[in-house]
PDB file of N, CA and C in Angstrom:
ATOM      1  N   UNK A   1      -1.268  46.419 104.269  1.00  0.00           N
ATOM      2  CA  UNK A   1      -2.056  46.199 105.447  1.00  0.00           C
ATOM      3  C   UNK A   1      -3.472  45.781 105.089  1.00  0.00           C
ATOM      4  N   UNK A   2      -3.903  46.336 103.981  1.00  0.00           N
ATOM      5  CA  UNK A   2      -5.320  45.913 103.515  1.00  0.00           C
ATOM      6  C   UNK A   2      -5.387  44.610 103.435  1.00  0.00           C
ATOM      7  N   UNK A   3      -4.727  43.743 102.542  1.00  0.00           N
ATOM      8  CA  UNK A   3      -4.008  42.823 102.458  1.00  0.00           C
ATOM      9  C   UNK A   3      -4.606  41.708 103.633  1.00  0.00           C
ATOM     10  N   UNK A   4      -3.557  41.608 104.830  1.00  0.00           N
ATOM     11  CA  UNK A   4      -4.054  41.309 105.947  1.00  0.00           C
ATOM     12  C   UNK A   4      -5.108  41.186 106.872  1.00  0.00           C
ATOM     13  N   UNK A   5      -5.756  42.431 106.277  1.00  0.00           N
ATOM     14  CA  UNK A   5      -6.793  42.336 107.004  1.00  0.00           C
ATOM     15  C   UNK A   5      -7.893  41.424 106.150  1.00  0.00           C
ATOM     16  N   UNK A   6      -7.798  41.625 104.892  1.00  0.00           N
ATOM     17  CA  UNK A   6      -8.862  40.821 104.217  1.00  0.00           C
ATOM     18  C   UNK A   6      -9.016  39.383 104.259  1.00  0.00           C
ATOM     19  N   UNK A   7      -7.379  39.015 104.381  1.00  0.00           N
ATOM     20  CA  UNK A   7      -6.928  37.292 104.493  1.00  0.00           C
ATOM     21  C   UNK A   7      -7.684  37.159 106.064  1.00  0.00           C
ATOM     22  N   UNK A   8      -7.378  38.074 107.264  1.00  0.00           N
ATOM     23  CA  UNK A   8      -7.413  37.929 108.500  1.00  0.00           C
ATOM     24  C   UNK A   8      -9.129  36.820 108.661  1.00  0.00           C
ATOM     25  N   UNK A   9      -9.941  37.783 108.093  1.00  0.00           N
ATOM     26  CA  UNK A   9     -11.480  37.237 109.003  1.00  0.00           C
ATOM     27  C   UNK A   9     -11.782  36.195 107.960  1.00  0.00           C
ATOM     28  N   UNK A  10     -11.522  35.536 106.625  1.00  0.00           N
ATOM     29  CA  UNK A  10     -11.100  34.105 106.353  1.00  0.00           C
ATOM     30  C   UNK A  10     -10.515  33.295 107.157  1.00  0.00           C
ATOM     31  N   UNK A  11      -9.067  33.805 107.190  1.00  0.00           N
ATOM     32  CA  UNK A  11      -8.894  32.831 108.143  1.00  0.00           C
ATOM     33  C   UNK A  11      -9.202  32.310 109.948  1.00  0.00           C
ATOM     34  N   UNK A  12      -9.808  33.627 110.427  1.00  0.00           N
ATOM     35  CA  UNK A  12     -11.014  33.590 111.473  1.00  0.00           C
ATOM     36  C   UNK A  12     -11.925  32.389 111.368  1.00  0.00           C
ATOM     37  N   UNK A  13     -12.876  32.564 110.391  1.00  0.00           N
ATOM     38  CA  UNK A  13     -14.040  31.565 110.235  1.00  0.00           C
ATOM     39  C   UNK A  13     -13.007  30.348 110.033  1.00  0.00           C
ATOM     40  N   UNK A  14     -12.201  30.574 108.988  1.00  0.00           N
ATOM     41  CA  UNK A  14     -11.631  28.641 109.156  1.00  0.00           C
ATOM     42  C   UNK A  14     -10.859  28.180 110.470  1.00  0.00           C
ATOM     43  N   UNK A  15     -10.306  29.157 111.189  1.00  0.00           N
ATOM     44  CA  UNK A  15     -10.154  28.270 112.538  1.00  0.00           C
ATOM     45  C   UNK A  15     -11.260  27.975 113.183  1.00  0.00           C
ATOM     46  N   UNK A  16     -12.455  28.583 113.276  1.00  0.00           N
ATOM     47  CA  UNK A  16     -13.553  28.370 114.203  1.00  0.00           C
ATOM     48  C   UNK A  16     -14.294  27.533 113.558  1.00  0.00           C
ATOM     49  N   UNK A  17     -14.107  27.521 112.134  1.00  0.00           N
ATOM     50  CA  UNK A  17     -15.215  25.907 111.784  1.00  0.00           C
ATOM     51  C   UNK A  17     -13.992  25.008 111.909  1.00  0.00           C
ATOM     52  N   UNK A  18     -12.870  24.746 111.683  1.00  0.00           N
ATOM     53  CA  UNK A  18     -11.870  23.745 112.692  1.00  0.00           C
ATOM     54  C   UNK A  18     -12.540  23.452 114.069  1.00  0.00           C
ATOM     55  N   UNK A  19     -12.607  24.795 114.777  1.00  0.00           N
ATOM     56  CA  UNK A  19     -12.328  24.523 115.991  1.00  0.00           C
ATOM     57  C   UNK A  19     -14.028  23.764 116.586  1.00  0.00           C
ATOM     58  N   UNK A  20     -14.824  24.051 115.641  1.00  0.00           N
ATOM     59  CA  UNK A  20     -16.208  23.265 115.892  1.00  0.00           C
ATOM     60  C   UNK A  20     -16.101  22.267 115.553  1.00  0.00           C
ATOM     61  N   UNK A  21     -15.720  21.812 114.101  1.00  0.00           N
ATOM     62  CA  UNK A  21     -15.086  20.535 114.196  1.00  0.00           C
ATOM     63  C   UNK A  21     -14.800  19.495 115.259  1.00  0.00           C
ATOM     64  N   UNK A  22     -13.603  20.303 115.821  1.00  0.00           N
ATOM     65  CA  UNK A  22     -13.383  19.437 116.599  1.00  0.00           C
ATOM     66  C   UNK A  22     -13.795  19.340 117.976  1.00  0.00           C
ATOM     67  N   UNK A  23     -14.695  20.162 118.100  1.00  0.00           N
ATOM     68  CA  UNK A  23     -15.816  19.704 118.823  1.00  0.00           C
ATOM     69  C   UNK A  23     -16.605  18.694 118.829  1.00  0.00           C
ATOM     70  N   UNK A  24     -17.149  19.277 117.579  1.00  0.00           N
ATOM     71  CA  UNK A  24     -18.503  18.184 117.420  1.00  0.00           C
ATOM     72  C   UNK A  24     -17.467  16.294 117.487  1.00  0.00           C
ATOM     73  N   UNK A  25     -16.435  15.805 116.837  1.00  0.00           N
ATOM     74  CA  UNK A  25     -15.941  14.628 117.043  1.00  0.00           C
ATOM     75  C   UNK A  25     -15.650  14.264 118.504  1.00  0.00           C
ATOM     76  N   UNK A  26     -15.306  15.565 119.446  1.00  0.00           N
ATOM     77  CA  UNK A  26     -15.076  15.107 121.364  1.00  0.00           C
ATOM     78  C   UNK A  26     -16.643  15.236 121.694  1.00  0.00           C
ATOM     79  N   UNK A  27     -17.420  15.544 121.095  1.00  0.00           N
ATOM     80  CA  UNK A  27     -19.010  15.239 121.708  1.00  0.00           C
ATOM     81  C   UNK A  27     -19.301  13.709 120.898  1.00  0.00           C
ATOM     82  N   UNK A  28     -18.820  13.470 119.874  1.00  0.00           N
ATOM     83  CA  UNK A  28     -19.562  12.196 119.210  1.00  0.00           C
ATOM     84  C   UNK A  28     -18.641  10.590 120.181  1.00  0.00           C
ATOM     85  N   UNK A  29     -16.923  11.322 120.291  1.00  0.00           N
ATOM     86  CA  UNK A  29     -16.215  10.701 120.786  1.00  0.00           C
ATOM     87  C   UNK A  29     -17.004  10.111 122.328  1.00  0.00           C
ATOM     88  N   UNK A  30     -17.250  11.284 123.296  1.00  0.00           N
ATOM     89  CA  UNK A  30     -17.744  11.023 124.827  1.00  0.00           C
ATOM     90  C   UNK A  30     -19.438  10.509 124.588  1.00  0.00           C
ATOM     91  N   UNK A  31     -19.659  10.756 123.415  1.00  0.00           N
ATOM     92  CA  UNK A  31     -21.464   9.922 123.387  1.00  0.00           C
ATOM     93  C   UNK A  31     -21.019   8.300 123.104  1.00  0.00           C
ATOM     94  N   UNK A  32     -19.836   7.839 122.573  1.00  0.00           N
ATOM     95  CA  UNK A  32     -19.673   6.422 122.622  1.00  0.00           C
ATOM     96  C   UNK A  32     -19.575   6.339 123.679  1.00  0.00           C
ATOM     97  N   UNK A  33     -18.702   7.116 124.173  1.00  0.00           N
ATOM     98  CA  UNK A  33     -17.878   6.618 125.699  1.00  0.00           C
ATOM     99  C   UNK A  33     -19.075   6.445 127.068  1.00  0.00           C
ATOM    100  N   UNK A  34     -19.901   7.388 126.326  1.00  0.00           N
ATOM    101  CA  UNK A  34     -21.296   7.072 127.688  1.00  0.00           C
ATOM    102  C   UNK A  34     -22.030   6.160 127.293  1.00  0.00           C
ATOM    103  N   UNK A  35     -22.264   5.770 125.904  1.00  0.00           N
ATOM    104  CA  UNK A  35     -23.101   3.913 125.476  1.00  0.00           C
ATOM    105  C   UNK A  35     -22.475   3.276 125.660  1.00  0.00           C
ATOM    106  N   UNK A  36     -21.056   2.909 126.037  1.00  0.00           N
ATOM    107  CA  UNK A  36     -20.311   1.682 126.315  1.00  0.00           C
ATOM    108  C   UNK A  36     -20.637   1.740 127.763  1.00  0.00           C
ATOM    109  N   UNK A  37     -20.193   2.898 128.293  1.00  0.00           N
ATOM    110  CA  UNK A  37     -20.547   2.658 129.740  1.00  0.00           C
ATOM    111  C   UNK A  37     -21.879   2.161 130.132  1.00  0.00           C
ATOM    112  N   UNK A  38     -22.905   2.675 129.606  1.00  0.00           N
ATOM    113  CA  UNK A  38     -24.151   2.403 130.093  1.00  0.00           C
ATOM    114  C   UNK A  38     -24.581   0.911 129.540  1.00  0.00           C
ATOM    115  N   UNK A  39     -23.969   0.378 128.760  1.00  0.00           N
ATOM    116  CA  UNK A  39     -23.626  -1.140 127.924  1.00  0.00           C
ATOM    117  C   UNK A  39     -23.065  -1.930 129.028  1.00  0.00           C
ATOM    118  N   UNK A  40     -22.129  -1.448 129.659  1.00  0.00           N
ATOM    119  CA  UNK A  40     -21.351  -2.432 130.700  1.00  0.00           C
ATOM    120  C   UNK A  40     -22.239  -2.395 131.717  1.00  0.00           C
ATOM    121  N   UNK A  41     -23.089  -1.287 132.432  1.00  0.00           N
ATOM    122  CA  UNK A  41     -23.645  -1.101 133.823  1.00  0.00           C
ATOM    123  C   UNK A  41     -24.553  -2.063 133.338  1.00  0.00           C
ATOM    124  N   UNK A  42     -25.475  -1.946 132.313  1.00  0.00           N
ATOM    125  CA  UNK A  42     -26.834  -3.219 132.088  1.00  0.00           C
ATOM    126  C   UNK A  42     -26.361  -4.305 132.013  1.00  0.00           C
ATOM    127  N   UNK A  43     -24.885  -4.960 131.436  1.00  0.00           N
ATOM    128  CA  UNK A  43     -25.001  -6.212 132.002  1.00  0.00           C
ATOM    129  C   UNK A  43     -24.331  -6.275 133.202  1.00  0.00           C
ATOM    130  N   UNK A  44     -23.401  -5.988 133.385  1.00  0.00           N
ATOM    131  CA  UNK A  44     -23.611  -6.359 134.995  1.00  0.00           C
ATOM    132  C   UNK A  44     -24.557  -6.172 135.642  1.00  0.00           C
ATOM    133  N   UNK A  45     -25.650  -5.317 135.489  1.00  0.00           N
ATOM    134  CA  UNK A  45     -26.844  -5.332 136.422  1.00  0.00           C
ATOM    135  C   UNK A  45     -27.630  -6.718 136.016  1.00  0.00           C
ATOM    136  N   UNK A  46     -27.985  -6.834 134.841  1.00  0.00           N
ATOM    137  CA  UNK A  46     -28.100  -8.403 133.870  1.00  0.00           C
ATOM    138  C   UNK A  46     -27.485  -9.825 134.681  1.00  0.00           C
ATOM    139  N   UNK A  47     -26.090  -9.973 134.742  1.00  0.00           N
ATOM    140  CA  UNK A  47     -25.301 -10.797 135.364  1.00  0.00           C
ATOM    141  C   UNK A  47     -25.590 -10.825 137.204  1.00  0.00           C
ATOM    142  N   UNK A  48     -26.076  -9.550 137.802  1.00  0.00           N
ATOM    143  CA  UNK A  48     -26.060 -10.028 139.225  1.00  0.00           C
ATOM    144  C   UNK A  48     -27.532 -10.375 139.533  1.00  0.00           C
ATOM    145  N   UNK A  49     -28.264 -10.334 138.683  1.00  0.00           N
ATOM    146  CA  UNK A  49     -29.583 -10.407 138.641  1.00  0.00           C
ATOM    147  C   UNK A  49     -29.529 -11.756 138.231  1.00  0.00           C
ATOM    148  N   UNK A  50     -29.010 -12.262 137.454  1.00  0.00           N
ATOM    149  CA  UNK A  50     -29.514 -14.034 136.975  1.00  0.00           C
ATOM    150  C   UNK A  50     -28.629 -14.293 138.342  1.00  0.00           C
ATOM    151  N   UNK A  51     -27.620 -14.140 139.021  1.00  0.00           N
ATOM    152  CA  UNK A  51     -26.844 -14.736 139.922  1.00  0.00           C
ATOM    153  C   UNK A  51     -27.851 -14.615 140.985  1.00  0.00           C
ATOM    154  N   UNK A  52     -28.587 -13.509 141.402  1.00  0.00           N
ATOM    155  CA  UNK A  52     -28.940 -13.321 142.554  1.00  0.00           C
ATOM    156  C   UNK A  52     -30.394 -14.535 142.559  1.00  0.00           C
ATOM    157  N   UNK A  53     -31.163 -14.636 141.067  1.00  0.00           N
ATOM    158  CA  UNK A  53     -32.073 -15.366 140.571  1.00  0.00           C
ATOM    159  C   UNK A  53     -31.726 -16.892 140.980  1.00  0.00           C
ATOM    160  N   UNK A  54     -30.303 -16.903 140.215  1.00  0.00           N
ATOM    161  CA  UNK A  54     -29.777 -18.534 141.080  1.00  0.00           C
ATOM    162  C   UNK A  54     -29.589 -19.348 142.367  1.00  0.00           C
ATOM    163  N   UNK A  55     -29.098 -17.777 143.350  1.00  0.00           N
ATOM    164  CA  UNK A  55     -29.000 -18.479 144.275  1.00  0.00           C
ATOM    165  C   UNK A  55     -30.323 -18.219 145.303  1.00  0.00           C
ATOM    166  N   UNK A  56     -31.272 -17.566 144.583  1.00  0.00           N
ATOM    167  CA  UNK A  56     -32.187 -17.809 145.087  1.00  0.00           C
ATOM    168  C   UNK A  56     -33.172 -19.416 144.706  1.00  0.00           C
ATOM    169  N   UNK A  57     -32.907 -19.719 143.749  1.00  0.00           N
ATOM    170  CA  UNK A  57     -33.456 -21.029 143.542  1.00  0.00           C
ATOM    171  C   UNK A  57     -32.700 -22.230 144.330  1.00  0.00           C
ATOM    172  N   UNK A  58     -31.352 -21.737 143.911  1.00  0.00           N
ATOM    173  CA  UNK A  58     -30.519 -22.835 145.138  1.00  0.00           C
ATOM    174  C   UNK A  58     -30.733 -22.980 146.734  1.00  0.00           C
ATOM    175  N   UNK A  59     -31.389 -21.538 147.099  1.00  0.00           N
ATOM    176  CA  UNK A  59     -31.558 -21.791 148.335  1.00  0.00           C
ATOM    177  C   UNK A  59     -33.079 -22.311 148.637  1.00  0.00           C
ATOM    178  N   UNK A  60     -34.110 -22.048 147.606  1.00  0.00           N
ATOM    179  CA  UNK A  60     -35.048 -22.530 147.610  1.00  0.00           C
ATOM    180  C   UNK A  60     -35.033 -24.158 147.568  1.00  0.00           C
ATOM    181  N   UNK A  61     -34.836 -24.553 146.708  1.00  0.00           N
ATOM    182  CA  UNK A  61     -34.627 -25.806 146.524  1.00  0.00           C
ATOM    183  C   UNK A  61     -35.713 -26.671 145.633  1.00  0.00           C
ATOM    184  N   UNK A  62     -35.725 -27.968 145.705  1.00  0.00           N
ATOM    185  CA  UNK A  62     -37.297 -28.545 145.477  1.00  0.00           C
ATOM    186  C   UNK A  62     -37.829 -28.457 146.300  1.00  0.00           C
ATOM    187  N   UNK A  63     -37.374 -28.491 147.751  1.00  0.00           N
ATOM    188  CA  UNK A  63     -38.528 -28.306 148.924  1.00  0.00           C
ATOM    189  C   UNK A  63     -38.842 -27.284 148.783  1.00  0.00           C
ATOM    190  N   UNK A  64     -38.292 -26.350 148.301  1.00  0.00           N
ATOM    191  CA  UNK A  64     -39.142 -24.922 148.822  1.00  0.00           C
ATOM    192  C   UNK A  64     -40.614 -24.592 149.337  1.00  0.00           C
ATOM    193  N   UNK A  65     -41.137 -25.158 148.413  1.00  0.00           N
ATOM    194  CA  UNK A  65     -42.666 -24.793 148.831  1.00  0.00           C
ATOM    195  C   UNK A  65     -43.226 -25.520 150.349  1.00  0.00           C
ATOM    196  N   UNK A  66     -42.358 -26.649 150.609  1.00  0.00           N
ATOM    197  CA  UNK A  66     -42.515 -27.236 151.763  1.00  0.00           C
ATOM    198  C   UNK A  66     -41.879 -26.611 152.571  1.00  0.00           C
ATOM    199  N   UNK A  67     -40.917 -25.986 152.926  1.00  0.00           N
ATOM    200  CA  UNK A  67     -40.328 -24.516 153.501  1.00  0.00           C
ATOM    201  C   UNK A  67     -41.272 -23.740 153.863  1.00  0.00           C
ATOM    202  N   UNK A  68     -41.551 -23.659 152.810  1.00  0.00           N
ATOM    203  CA  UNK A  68     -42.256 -21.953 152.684  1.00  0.00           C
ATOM    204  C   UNK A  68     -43.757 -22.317 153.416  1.00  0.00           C
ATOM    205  N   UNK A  69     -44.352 -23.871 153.279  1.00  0.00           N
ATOM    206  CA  UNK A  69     -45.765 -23.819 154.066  1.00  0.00           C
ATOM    207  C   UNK A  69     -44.930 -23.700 155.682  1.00  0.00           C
ATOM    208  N   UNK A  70     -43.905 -24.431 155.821  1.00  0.00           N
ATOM    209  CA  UNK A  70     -43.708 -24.426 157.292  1.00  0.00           C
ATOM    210  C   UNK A  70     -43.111 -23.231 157.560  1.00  0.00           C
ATOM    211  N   UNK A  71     -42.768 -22.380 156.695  1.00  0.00           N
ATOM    212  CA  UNK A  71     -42.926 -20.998 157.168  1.00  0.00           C
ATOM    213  C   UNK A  71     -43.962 -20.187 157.774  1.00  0.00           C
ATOM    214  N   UNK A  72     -44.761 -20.741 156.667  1.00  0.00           N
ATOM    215  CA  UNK A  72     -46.603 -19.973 156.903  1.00  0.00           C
ATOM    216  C   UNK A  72     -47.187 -20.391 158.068  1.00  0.00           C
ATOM    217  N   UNK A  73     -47.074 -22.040 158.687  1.00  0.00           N
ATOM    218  CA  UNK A  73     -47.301 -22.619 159.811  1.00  0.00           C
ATOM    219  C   UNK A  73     -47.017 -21.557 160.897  1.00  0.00           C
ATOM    220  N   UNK A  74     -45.515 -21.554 160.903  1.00  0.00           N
ATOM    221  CA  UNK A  74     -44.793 -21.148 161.871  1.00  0.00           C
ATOM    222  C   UNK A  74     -45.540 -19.678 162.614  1.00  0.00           C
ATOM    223  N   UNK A  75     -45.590 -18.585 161.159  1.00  0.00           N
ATOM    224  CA  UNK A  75     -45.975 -17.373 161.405  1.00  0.00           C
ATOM    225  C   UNK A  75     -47.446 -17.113 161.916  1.00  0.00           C
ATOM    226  N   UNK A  76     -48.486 -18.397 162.006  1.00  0.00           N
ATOM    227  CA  UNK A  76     -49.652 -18.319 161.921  1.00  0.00           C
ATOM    228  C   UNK A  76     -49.982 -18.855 163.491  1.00  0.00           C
ATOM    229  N   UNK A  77     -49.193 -19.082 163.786  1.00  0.00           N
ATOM    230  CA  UNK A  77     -48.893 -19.660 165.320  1.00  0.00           C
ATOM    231  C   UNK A  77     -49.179 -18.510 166.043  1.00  0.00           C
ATOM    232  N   UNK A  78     -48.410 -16.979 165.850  1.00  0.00           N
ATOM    233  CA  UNK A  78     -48.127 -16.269 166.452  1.00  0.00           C
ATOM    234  C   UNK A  78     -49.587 -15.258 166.663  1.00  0.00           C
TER     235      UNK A  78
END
């Protein structure tokens, strides 16, 4: 019985530095998994931002600024 007990709290600590182990790799694992994610959200935020940039120039146009005075006209009326 002595025996047992002496092997016992060895093999204690080696399951629990296992079991930190494999911890610490599902924390290193979910810290990629949150930089990829946060990798994908910036460009798509990236991508709707040059889109939103585009079609704001498309709707601007070359006239724009000629727009935009007869905008100022318009509002100055009032």
């Amino acid at each position: 019985m002595l025996q047992l007990k002496s092997i016992g709290t060895p093999l204690v600590l080696v399951f629990a530095l296992l079991a930190m182990s494999g911890c610490d790799q599902a924390e290193k694992s979910a810290q990629q998994v949150l930089d990829q994610a946060a990798q994908s959200a910036k460009q798509a935020i990236d991508k709707t931002n040059e889109a939103a940039q585009q079609a704001l120039s498309d709707a601007v146009g070359s006239d724009g600024k000629a727009k935009a005075e007869d905008d100022k006209k318009d509002t100055q009326d009032i």
